[in-house]
C-alpha atoms as a PDB file:
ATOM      1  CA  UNK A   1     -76.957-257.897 -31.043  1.00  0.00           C
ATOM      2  CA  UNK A   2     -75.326-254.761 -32.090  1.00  0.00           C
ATOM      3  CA  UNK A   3     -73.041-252.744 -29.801  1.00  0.00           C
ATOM      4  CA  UNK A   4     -72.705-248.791 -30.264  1.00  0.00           C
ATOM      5  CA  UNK A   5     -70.597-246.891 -27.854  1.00  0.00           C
ATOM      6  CA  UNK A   6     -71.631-243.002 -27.382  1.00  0.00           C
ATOM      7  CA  UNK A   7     -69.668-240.559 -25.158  1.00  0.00           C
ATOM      8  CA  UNK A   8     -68.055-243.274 -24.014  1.00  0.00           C
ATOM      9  CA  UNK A   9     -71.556-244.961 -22.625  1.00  0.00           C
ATOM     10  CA  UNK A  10     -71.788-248.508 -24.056  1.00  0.00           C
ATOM     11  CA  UNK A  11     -75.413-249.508 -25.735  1.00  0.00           C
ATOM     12  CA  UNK A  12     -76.750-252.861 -27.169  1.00  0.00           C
ATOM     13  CA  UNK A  13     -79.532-252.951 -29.246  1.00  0.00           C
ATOM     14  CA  UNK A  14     -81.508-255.095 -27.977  1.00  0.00           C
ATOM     15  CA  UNK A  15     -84.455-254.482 -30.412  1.00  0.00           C
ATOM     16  CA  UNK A  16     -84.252-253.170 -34.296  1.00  0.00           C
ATOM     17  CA  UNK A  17     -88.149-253.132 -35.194  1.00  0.00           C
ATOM     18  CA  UNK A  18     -88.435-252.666 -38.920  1.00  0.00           C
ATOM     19  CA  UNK A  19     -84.825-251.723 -39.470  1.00  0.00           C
ATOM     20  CA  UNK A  20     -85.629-248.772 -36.709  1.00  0.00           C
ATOM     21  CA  UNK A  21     -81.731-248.899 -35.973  1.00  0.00           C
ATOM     22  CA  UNK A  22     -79.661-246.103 -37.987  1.00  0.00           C
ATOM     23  CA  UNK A  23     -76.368-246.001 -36.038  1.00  0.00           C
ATOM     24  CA  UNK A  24     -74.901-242.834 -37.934  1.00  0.00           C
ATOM     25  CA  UNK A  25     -78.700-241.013 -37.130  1.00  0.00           C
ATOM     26  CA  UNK A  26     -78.382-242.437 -33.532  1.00  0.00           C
ATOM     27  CA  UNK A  27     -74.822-240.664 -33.289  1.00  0.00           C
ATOM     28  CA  UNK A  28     -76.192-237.565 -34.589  1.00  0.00           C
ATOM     29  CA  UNK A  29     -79.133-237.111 -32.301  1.00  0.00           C
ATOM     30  CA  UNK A  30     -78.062-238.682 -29.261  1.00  0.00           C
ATOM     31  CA  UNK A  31     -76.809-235.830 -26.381  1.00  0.00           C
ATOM     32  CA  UNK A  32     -75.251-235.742 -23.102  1.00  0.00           C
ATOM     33  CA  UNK A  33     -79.007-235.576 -22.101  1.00  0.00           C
ATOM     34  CA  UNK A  34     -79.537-239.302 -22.369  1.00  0.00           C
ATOM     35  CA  UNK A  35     -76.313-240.924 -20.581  1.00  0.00           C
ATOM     36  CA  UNK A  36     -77.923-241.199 -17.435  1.00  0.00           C
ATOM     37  CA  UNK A  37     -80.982-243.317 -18.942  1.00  0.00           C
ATOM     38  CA  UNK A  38     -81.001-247.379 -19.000  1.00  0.00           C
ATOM     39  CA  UNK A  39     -82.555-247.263 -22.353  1.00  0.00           C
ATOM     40  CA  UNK A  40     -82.782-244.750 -24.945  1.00  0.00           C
ATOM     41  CA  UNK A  41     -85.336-245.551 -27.380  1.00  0.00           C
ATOM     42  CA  UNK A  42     -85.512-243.956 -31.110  1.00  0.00           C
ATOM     43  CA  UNK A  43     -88.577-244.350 -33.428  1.00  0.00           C
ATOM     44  CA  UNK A  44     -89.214-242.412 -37.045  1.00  0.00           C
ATOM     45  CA  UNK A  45     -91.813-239.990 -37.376  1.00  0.00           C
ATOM     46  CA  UNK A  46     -92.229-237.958 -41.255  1.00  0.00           C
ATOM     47  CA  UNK A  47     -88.299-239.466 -41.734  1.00  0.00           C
ATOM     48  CA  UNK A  48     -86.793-237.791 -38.685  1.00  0.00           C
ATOM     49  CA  UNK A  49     -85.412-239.862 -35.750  1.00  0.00           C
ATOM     50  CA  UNK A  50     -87.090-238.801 -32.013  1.00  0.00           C
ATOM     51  CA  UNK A  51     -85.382-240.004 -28.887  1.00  0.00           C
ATOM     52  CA  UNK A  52     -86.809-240.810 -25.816  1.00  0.00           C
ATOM     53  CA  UNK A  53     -85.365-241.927 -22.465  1.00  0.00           C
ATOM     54  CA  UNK A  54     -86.557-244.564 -20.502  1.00  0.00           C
ATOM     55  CA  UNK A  55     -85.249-246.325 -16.528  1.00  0.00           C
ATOM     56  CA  UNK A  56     -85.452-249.390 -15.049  1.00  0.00           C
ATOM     57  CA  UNK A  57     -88.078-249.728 -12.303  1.00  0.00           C
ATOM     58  CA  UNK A  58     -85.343-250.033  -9.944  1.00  0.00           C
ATOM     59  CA  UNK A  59     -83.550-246.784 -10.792  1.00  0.00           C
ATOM     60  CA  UNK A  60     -84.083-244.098  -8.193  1.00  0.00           C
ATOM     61  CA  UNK A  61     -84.822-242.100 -11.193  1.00  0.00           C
ATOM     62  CA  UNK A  62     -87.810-243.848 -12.467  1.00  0.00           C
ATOM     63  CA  UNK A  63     -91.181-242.334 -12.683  1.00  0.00           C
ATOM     64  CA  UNK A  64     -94.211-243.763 -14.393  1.00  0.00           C
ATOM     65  CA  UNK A  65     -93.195-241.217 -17.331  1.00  0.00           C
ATOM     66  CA  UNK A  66     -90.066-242.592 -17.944  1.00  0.00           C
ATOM     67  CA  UNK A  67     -90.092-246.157 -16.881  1.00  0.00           C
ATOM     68  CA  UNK A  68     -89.601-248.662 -19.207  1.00  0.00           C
ATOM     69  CA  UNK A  69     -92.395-250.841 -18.445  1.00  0.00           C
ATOM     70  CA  UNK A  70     -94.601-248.249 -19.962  1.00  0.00           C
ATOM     71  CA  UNK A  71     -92.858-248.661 -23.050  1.00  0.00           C
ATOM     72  CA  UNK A  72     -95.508-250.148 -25.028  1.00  0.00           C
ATOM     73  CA  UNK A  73     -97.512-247.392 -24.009  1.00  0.00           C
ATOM     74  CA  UNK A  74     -95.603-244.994 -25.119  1.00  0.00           C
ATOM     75  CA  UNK A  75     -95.477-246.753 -28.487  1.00  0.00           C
ATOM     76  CA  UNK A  76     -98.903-246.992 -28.450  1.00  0.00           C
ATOM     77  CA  UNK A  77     -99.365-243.478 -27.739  1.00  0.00           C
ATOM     78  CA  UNK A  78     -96.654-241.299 -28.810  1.00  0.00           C
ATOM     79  CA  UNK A  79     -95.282-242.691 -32.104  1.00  0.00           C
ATOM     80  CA  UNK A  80     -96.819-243.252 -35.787  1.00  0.00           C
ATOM     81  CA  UNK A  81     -98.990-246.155 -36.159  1.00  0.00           C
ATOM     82  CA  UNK A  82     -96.143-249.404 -36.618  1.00  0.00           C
ATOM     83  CA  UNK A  83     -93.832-247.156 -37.393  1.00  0.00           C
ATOM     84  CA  UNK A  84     -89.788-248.058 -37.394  1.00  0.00           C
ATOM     85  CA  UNK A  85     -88.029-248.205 -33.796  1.00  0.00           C
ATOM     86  CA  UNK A  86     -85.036-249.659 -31.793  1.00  0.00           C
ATOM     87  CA  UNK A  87     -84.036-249.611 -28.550  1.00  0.00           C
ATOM     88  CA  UNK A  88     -80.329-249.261 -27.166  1.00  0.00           C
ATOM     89  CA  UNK A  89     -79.838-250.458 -23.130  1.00  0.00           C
ATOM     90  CA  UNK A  90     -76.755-249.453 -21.458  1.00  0.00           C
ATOM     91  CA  UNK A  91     -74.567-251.525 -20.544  1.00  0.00           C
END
């Protein structure tokens, strides 16, 4: 799999659904906001990349919101019908 380091937090994407992963869009719209995630999750909506922050259940962080477990869910939910995604876990 694909490393990506950002503000010098190391990623590996881990899953590239449809060719979801764009590292120079990742770069762009990734922010200090997200470093503190386990997983930061990008999908395409109308050709612009969302991101979306997700924990490990074990993270003192983690609500039902935000827990990765749920991502399906939030796939299901949230994004375009089978639309492109990836998702980047910190290493």
């Amino acid at each position: 799999m694909e490393k990506v380091i950002v503000e010098n937090n190391e990623y590996e994407i881990i899953k590239n659904y449809k060719n979801g992963y764009n590292k120079e869009a990742f770069l762009n719209r990734y922010t200090e906001y997200f470093k503190d995630f386990d997983y930061v999750v990008g999908d395409w909506a109308y050709g612009k990349l969302r991101l979306k922050g997700f924990y490990d259940k074990g993270n003192k962080n983690c609500k039902e919101l935000n827990d990765f477990d749920n991502f399906n869910k939030y796939l299901k939910e949230n994004c375009a019908f089978d639309c492109s995604y990836f998702v980047a876990k910190r290493k």
